[in-house]
PDB file of N, CA and C in Angstrom:
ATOM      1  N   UNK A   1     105.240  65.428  98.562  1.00  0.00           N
ATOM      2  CA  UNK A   1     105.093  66.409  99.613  1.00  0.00           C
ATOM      3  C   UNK A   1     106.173  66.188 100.661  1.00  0.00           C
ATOM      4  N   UNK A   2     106.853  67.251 101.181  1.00  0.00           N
ATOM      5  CA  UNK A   2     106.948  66.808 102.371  1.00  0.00           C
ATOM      6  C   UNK A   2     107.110  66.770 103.634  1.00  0.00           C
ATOM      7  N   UNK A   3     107.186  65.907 104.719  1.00  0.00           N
ATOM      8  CA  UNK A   3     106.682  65.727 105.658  1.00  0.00           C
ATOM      9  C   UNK A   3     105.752  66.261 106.601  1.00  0.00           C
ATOM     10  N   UNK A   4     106.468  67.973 106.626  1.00  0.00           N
ATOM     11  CA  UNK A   4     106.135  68.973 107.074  1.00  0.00           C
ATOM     12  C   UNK A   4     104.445  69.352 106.587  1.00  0.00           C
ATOM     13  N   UNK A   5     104.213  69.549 105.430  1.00  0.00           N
ATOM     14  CA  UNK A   5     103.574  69.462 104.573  1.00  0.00           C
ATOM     15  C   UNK A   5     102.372  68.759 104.697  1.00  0.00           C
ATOM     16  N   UNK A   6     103.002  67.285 104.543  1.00  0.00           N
ATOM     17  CA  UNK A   6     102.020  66.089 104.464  1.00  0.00           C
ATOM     18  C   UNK A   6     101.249  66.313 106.264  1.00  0.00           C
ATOM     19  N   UNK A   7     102.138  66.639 107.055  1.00  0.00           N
ATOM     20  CA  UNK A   7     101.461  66.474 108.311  1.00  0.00           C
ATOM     21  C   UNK A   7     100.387  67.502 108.546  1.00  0.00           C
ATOM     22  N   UNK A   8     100.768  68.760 107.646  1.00  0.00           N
ATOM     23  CA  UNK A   8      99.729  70.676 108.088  1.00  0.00           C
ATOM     24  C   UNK A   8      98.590  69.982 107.356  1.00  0.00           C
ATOM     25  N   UNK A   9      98.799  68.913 106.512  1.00  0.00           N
ATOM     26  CA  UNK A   9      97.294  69.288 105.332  1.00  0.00           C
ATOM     27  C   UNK A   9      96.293  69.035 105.999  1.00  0.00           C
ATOM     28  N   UNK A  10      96.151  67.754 106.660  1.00  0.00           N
ATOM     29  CA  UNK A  10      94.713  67.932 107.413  1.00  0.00           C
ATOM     30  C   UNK A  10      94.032  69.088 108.234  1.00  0.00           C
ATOM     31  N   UNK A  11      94.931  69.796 108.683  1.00  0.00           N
ATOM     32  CA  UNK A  11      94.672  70.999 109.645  1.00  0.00           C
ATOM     33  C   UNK A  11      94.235  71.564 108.707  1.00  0.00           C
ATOM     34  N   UNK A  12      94.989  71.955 107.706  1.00  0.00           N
ATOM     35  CA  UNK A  12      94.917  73.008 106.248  1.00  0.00           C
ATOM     36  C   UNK A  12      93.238  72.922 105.613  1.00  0.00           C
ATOM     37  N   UNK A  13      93.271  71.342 105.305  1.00  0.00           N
ATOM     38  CA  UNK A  13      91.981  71.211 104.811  1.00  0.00           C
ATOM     39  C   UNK A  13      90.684  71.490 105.660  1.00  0.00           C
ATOM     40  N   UNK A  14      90.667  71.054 106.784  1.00  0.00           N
ATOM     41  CA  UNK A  14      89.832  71.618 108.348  1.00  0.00           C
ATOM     42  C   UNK A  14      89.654  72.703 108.350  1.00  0.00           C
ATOM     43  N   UNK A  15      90.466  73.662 108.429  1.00  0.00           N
ATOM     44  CA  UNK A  15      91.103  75.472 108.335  1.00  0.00           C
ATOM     45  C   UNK A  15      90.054  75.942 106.940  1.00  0.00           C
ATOM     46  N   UNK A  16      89.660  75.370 105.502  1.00  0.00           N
ATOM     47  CA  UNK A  16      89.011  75.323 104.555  1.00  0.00           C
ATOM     48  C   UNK A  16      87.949  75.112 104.808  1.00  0.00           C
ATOM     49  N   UNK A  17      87.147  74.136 104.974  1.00  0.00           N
ATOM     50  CA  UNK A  17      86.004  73.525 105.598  1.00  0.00           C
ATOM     51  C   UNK A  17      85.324  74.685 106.485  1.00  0.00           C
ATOM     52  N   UNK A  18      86.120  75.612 107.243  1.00  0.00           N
ATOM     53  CA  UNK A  18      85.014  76.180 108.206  1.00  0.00           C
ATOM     54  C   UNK A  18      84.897  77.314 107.438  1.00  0.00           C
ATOM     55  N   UNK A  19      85.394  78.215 106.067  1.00  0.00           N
ATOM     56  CA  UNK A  19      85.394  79.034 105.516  1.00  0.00           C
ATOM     57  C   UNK A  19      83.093  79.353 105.707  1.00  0.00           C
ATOM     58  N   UNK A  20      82.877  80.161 105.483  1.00  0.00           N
ATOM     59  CA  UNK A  20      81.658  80.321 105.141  1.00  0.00           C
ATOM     60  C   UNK A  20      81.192  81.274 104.625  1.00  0.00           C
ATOM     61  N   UNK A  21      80.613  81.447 103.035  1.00  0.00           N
ATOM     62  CA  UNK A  21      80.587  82.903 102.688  1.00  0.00           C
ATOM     63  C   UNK A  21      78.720  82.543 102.328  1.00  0.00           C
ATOM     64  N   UNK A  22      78.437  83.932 102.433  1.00  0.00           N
ATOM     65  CA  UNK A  22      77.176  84.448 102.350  1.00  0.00           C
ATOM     66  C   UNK A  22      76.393  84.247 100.653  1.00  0.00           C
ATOM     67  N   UNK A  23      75.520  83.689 100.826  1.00  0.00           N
ATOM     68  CA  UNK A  23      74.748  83.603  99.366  1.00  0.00           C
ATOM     69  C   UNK A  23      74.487  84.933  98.819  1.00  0.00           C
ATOM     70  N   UNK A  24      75.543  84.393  97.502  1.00  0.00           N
ATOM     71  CA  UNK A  24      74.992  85.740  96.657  1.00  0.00           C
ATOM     72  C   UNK A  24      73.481  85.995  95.975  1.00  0.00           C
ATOM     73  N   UNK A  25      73.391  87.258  96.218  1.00  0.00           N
ATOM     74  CA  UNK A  25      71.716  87.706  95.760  1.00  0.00           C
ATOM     75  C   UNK A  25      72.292  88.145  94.226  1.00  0.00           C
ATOM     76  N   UNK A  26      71.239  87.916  93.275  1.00  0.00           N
ATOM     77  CA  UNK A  26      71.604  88.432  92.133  1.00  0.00           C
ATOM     78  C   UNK A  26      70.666  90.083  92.206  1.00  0.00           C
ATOM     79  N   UNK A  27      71.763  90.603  91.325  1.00  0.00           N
ATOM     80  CA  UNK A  27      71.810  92.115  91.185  1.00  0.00           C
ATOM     81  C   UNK A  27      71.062  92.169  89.521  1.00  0.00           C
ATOM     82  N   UNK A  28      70.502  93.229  89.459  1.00  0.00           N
ATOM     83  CA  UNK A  28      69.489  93.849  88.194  1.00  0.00           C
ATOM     84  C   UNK A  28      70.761  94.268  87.105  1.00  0.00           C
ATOM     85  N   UNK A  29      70.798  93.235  86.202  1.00  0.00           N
ATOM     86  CA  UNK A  29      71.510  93.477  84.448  1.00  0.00           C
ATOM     87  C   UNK A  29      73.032  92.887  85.199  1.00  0.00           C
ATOM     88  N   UNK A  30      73.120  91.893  85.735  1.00  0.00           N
ATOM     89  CA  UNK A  30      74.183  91.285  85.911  1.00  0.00           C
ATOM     90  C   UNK A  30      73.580  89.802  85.857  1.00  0.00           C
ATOM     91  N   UNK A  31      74.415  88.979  85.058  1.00  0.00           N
ATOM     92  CA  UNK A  31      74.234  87.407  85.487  1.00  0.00           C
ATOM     93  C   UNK A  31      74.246  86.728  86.451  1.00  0.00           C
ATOM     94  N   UNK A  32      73.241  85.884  86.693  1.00  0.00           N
ATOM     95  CA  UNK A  32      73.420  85.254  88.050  1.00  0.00           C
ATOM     96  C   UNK A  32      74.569  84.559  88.504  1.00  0.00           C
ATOM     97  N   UNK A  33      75.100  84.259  87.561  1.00  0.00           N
ATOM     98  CA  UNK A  33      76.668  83.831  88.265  1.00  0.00           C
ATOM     99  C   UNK A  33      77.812  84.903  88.293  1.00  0.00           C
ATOM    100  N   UNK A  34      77.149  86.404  88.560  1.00  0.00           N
ATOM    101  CA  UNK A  34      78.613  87.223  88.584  1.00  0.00           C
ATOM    102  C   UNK A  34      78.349  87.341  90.108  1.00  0.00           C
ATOM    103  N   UNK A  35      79.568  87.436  90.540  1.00  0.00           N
ATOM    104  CA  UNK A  35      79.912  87.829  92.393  1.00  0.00           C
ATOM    105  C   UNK A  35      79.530  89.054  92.181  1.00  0.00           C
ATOM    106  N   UNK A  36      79.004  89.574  93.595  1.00  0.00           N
ATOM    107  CA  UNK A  36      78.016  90.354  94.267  1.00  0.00           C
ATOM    108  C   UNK A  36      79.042  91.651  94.003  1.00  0.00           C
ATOM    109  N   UNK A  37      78.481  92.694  93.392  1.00  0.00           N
ATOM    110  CA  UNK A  37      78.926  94.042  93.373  1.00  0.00           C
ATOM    111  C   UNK A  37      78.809  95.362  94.356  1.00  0.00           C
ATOM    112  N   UNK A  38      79.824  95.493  95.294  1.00  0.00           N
ATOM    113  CA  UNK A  38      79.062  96.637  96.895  1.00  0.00           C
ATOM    114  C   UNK A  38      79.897  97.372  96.379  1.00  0.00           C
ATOM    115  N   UNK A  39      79.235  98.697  96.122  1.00  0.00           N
ATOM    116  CA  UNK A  39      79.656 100.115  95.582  1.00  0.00           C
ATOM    117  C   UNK A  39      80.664 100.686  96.956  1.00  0.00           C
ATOM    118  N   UNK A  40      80.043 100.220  97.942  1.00  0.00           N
ATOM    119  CA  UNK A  40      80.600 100.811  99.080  1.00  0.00           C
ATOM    120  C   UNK A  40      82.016 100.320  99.673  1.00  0.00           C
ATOM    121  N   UNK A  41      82.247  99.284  98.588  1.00  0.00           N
ATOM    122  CA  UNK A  41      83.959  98.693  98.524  1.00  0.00           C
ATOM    123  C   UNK A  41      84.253  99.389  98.021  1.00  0.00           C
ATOM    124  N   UNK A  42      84.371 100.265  97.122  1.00  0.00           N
ATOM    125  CA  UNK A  42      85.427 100.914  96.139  1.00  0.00           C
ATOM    126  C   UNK A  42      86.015 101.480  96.763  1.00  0.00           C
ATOM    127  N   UNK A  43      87.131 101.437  96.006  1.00  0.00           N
ATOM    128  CA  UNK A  43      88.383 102.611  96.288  1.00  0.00           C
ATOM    129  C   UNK A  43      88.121 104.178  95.900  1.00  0.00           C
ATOM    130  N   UNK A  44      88.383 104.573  97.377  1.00  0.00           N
ATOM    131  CA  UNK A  44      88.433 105.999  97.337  1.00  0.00           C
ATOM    132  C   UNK A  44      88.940 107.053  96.168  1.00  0.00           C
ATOM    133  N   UNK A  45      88.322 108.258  95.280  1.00  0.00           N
ATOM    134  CA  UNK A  45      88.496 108.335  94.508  1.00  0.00           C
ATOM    135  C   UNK A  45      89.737 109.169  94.617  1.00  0.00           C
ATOM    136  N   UNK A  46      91.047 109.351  93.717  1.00  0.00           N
ATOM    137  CA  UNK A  46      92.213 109.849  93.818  1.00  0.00           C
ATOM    138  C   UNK A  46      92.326 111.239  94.434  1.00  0.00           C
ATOM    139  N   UNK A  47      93.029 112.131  95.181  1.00  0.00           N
ATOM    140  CA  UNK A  47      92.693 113.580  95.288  1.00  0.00           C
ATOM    141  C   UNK A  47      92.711 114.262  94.005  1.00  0.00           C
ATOM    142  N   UNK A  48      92.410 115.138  93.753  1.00  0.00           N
ATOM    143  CA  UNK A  48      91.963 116.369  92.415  1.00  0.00           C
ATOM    144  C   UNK A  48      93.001 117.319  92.736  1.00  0.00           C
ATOM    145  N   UNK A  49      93.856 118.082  92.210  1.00  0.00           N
ATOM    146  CA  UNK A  49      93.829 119.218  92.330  1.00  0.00           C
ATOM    147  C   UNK A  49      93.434 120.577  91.388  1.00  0.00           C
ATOM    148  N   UNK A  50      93.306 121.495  91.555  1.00  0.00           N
ATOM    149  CA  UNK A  50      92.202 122.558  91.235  1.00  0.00           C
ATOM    150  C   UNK A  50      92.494 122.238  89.204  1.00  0.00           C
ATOM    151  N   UNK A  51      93.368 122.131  89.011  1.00  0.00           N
ATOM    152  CA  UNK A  51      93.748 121.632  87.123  1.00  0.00           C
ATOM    153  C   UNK A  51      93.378 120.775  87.118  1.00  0.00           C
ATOM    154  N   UNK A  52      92.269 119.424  87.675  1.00  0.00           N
ATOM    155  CA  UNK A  52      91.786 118.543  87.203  1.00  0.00           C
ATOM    156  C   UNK A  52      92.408 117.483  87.433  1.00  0.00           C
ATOM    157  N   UNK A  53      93.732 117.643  88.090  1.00  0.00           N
ATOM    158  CA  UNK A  53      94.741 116.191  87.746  1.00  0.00           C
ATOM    159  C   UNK A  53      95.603 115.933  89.289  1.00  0.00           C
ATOM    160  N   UNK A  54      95.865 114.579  89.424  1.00  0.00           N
ATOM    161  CA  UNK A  54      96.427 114.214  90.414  1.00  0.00           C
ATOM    162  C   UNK A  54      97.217 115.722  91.526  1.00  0.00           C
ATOM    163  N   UNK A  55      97.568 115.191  92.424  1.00  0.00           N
ATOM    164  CA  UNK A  55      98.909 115.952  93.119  1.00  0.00           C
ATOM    165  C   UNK A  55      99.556 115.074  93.246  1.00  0.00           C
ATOM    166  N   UNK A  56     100.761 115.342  91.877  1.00  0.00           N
ATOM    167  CA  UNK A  56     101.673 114.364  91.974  1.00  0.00           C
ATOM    168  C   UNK A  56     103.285 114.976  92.015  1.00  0.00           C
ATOM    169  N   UNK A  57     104.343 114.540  92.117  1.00  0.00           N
ATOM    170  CA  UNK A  57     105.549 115.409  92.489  1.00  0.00           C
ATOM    171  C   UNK A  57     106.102 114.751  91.401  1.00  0.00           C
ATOM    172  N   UNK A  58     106.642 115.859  89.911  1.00  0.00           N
ATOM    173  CA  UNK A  58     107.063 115.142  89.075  1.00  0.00           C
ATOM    174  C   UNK A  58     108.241 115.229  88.827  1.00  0.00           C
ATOM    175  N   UNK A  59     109.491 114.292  88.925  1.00  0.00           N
ATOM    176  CA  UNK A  59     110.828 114.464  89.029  1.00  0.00           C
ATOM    177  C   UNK A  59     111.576 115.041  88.071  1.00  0.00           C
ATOM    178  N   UNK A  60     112.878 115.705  88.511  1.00  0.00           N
ATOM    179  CA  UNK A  60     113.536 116.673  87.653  1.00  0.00           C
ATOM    180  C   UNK A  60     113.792 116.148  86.347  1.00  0.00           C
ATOM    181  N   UNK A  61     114.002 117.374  85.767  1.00  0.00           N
ATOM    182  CA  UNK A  61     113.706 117.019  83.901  1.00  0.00           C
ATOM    183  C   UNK A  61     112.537 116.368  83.252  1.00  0.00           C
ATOM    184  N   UNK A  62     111.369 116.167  83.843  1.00  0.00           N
ATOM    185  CA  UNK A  62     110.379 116.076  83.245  1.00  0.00           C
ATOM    186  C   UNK A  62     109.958 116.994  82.712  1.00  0.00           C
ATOM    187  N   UNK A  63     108.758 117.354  81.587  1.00  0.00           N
ATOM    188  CA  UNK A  63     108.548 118.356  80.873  1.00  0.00           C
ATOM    189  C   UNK A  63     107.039 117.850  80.816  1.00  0.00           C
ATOM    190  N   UNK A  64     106.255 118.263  81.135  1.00  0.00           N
ATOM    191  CA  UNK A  64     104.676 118.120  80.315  1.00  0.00           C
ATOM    192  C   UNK A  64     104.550 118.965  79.363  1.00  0.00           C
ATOM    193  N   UNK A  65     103.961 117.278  78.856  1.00  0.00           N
ATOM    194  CA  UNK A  65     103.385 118.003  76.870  1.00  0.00           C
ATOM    195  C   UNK A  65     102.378 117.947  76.535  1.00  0.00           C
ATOM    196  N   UNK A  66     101.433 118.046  76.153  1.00  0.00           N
ATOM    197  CA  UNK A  66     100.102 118.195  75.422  1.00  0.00           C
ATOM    198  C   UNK A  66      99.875 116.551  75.466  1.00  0.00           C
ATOM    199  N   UNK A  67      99.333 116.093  75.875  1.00  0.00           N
ATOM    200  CA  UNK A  67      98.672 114.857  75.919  1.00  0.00           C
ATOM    201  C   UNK A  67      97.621 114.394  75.137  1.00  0.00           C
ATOM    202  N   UNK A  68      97.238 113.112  74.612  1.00  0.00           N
ATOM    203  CA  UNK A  68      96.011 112.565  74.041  1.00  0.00           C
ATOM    204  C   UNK A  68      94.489 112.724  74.738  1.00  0.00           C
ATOM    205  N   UNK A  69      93.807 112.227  74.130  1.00  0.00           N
ATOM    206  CA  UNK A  69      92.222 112.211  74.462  1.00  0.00           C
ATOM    207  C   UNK A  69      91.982 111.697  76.006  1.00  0.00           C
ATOM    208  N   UNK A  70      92.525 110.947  76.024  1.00  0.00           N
ATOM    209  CA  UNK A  70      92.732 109.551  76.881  1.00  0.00           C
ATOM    210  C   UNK A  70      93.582 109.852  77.805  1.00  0.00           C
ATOM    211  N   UNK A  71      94.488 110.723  77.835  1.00  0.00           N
ATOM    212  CA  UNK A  71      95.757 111.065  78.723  1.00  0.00           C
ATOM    213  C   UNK A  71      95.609 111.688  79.600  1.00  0.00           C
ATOM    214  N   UNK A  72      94.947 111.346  81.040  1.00  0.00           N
ATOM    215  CA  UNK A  72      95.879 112.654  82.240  1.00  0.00           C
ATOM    216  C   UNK A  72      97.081 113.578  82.121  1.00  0.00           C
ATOM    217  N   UNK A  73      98.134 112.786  81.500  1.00  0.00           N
ATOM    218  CA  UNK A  73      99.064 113.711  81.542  1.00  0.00           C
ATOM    219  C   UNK A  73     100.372 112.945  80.930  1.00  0.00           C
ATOM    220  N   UNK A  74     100.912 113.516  80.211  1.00  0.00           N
ATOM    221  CA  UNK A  74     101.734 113.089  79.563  1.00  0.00           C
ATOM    222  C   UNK A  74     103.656 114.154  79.603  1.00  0.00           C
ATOM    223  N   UNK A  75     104.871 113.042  79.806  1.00  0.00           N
ATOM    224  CA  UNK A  75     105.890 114.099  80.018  1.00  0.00           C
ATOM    225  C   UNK A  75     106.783 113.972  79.128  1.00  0.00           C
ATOM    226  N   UNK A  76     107.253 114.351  78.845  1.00  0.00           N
ATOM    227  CA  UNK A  76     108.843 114.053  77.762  1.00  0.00           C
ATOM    228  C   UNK A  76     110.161 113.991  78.615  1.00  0.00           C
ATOM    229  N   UNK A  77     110.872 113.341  78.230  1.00  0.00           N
ATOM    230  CA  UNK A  77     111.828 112.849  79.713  1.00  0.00           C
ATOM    231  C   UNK A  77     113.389 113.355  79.303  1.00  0.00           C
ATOM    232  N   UNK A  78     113.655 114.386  79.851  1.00  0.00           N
ATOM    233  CA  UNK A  78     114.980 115.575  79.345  1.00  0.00           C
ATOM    234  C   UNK A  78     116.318 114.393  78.865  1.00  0.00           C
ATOM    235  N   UNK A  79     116.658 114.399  78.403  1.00  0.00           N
ATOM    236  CA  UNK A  79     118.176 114.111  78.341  1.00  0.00           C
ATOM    237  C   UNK A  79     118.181 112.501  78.081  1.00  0.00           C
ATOM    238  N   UNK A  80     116.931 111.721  77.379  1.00  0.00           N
ATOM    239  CA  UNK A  80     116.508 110.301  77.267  1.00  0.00           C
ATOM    240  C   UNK A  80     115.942 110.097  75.502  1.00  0.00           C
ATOM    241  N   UNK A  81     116.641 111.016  74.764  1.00  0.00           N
ATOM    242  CA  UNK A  81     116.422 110.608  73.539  1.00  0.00           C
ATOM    243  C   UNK A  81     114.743 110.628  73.325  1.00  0.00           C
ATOM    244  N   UNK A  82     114.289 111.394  73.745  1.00  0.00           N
ATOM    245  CA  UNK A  82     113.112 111.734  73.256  1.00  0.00           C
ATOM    246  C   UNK A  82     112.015 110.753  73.487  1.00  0.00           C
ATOM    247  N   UNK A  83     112.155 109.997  75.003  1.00  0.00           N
ATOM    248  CA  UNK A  83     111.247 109.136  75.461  1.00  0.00           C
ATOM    249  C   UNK A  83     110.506 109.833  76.211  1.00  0.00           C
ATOM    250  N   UNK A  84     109.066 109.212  76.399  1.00  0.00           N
ATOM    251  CA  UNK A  84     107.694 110.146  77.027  1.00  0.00           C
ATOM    252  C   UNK A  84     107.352 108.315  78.288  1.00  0.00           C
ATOM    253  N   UNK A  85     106.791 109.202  79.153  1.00  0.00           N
ATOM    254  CA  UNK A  85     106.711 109.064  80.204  1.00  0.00           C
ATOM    255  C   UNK A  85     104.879 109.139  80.173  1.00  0.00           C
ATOM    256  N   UNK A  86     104.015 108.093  80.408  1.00  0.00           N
ATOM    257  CA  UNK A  86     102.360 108.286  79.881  1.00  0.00           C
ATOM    258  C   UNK A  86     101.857 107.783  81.675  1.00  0.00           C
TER     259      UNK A  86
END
């Protein structure tokens, strides 16, 4: 280590020590050792626009093509040898 280092760790480890987190409650069809699941964390869901799919700005020479099952949206990329963009 050094010096610098060797001298922060006690602070560092102190700084650790006062951490304090809240006992997890177990949740219904989860294991008691999975961390606590709050719906009300999630990430906000993407905007929609009225076709179902992002508002996204898609750069010149892109082409949308018919996409898979699975695919939002799929592009073919002009002037790139026939590479797609997923």
């Amino acid at each position: 280590m050094t010096s610098f280092v060797a001298q922060q760790r006690p602070a560092f480890i102190e700084l650790l020590k006062s951490f304090q987190f809240a006992a997890a409650q177990a949740q219904p069809g989860l294991p008691p050792s999975h961390p606590p699941v709050d719906a009300s964390a999630a990430a906000p869901p993407a905007a929609i626009s009225k076709e179902g799919k992002p508002n996204w700005q898609v750069p010149t020479g892109w082409k949308e093509i018919p996409g898979g099952q699975f695919l939002v949206a799929k592009f073919a990329l002009a002037g790139d040898g026939g590479a797609q963009a997923r």
